[in-house]
PDB file of N, CA and C in Angstrom:
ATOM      1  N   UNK A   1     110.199  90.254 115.548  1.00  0.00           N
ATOM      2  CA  UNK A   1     109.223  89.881 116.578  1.00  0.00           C
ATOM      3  C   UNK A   1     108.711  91.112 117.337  1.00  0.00           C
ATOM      4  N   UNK A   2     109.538  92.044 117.582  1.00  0.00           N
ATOM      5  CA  UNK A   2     109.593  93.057 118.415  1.00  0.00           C
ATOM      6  C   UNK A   2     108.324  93.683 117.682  1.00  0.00           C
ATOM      7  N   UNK A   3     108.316  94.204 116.288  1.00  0.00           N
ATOM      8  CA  UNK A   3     107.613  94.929 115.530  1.00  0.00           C
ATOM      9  C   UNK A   3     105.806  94.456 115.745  1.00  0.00           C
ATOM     10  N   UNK A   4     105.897  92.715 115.401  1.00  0.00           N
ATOM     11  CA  UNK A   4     104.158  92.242 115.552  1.00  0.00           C
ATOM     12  C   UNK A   4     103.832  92.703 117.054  1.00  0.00           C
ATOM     13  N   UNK A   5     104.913  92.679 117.868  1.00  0.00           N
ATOM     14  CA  UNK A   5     104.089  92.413 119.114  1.00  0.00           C
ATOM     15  C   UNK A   5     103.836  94.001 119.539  1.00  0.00           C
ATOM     16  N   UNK A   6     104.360  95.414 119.068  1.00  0.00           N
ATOM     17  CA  UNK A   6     104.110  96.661 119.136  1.00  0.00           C
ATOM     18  C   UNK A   6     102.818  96.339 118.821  1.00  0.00           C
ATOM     19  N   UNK A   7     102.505  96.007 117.126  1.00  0.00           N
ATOM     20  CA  UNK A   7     101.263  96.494 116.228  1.00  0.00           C
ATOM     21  C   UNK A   7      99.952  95.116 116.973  1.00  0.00           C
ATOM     22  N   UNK A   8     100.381  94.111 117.735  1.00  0.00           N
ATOM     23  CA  UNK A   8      99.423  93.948 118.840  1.00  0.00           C
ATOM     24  C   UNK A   8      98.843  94.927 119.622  1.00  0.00           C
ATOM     25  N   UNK A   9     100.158  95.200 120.704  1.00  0.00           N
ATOM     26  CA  UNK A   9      99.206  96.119 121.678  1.00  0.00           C
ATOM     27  C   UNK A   9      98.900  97.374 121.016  1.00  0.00           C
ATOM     28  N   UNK A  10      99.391  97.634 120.228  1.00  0.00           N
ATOM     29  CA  UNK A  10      98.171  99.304 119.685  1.00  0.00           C
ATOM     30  C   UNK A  10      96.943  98.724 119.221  1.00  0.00           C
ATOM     31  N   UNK A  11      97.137  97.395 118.260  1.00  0.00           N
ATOM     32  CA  UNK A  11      95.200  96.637 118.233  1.00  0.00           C
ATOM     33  C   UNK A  11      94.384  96.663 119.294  1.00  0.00           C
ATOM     34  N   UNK A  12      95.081  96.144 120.616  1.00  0.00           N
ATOM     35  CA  UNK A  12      94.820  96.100 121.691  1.00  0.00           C
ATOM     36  C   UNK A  12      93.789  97.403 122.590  1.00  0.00           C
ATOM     37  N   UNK A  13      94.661  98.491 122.155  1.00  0.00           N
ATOM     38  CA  UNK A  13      94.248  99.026 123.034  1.00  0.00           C
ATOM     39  C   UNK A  13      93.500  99.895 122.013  1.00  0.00           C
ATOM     40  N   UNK A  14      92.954  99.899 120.744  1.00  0.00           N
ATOM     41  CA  UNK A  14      91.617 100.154 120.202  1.00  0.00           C
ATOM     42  C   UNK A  14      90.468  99.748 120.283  1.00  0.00           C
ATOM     43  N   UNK A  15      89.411 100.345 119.945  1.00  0.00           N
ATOM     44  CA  UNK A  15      87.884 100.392 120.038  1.00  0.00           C
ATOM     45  C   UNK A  15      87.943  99.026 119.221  1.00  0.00           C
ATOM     46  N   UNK A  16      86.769  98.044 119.745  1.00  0.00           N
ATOM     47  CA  UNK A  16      86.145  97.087 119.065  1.00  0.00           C
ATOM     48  C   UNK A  16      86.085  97.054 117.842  1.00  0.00           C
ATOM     49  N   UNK A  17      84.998  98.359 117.229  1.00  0.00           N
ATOM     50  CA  UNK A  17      84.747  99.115 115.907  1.00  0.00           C
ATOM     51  C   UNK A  17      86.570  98.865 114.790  1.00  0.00           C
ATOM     52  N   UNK A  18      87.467  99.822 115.954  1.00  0.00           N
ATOM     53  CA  UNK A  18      88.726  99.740 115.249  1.00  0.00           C
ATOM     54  C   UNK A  18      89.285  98.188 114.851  1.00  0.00           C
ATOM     55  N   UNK A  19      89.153  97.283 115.820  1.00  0.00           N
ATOM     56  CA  UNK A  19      89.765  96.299 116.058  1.00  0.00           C
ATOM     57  C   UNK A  19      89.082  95.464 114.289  1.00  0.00           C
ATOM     58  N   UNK A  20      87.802  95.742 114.561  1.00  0.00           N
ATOM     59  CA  UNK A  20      86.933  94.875 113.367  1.00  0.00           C
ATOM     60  C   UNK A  20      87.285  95.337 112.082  1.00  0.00           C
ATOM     61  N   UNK A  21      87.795  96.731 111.994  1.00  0.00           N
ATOM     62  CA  UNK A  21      88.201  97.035 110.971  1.00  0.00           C
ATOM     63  C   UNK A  21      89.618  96.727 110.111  1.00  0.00           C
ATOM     64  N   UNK A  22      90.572  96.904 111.479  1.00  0.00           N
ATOM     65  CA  UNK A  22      92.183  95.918 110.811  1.00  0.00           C
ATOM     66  C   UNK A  22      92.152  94.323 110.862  1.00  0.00           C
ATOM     67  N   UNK A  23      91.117  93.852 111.512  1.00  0.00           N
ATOM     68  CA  UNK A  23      90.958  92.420 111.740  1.00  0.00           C
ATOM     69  C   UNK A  23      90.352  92.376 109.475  1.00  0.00           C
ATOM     70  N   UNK A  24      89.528  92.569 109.041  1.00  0.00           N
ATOM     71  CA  UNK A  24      89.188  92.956 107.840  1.00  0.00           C
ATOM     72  C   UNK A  24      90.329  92.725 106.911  1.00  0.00           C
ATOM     73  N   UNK A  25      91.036  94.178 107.077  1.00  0.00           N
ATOM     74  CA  UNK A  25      91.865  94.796 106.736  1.00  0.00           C
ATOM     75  C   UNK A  25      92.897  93.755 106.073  1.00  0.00           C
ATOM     76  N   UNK A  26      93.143  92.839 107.201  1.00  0.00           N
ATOM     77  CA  UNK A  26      94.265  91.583 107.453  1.00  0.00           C
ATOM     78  C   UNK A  26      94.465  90.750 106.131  1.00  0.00           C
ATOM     79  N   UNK A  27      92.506  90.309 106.629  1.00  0.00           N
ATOM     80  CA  UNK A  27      92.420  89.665 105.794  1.00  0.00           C
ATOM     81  C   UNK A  27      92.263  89.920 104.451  1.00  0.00           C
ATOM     82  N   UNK A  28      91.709  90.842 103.839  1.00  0.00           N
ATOM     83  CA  UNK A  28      91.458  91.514 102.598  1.00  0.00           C
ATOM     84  C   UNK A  28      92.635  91.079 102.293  1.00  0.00           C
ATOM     85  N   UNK A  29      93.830  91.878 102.892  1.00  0.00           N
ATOM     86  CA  UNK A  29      95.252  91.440 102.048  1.00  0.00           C
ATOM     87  C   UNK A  29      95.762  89.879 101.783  1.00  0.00           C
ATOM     88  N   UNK A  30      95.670  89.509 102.928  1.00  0.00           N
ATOM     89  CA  UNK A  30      95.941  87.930 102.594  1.00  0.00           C
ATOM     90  C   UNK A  30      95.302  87.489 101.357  1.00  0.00           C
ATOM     91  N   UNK A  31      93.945  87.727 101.549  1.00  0.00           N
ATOM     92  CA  UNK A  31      93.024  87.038 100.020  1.00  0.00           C
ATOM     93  C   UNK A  31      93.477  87.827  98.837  1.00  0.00           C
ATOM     94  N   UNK A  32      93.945  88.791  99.026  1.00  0.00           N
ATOM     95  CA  UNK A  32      94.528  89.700  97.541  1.00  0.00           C
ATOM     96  C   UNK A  32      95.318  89.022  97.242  1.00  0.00           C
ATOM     97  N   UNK A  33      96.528  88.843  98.469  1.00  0.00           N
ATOM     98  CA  UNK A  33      97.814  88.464  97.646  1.00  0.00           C
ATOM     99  C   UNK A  33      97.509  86.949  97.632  1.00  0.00           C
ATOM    100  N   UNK A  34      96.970  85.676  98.230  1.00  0.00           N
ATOM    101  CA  UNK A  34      96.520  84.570  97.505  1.00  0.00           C
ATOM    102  C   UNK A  34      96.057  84.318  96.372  1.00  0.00           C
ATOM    103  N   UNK A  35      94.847  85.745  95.804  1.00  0.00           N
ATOM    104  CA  UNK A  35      94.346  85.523  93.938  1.00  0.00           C
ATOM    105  C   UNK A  35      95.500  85.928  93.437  1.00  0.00           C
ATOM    106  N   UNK A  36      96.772  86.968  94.299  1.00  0.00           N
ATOM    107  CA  UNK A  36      97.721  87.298  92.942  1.00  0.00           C
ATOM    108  C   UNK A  36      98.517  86.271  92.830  1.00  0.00           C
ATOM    109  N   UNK A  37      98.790  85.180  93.606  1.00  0.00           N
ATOM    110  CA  UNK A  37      99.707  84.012  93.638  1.00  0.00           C
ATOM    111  C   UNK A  37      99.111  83.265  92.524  1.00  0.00           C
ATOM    112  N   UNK A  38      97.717  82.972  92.676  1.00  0.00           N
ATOM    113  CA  UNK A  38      96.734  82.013  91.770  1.00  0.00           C
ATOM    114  C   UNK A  38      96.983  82.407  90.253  1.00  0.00           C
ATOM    115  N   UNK A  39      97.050  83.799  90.090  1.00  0.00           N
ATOM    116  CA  UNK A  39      97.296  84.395  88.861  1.00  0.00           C
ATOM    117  C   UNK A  39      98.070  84.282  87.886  1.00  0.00           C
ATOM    118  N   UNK A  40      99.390  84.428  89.188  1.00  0.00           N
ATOM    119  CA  UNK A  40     100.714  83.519  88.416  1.00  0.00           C
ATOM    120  C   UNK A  40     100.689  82.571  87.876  1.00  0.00           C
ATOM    121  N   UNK A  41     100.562  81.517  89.148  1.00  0.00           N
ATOM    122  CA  UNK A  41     100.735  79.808  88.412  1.00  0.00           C
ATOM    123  C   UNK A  41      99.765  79.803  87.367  1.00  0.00           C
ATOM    124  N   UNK A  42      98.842  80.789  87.136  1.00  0.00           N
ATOM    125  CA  UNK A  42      98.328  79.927  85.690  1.00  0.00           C
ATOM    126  C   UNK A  42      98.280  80.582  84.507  1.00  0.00           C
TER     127      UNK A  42
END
């Protein structure tokens, strides 16, 4: 718990610009590793 809530406030206390970019970032990975799950099962 300790760890998300560090890599909050450093989001936090970046530029908008920055913020939009790991906000991205996030997601890119999530959707990667969802097609590599998809990949598997079939």
């Amino acid at each position: 718990m300790k760890r998300t809530t560090i890599a909050f406030r450093l989001i936090r206390e970046l530029n908008l610009e920055q913020q939009e970019f790991f906000c991205r970032l996030h997601f890119a990975s999530i959707i990667a590793a969802n097609s590599l799950l998809k990949e598997r099962a079939n």
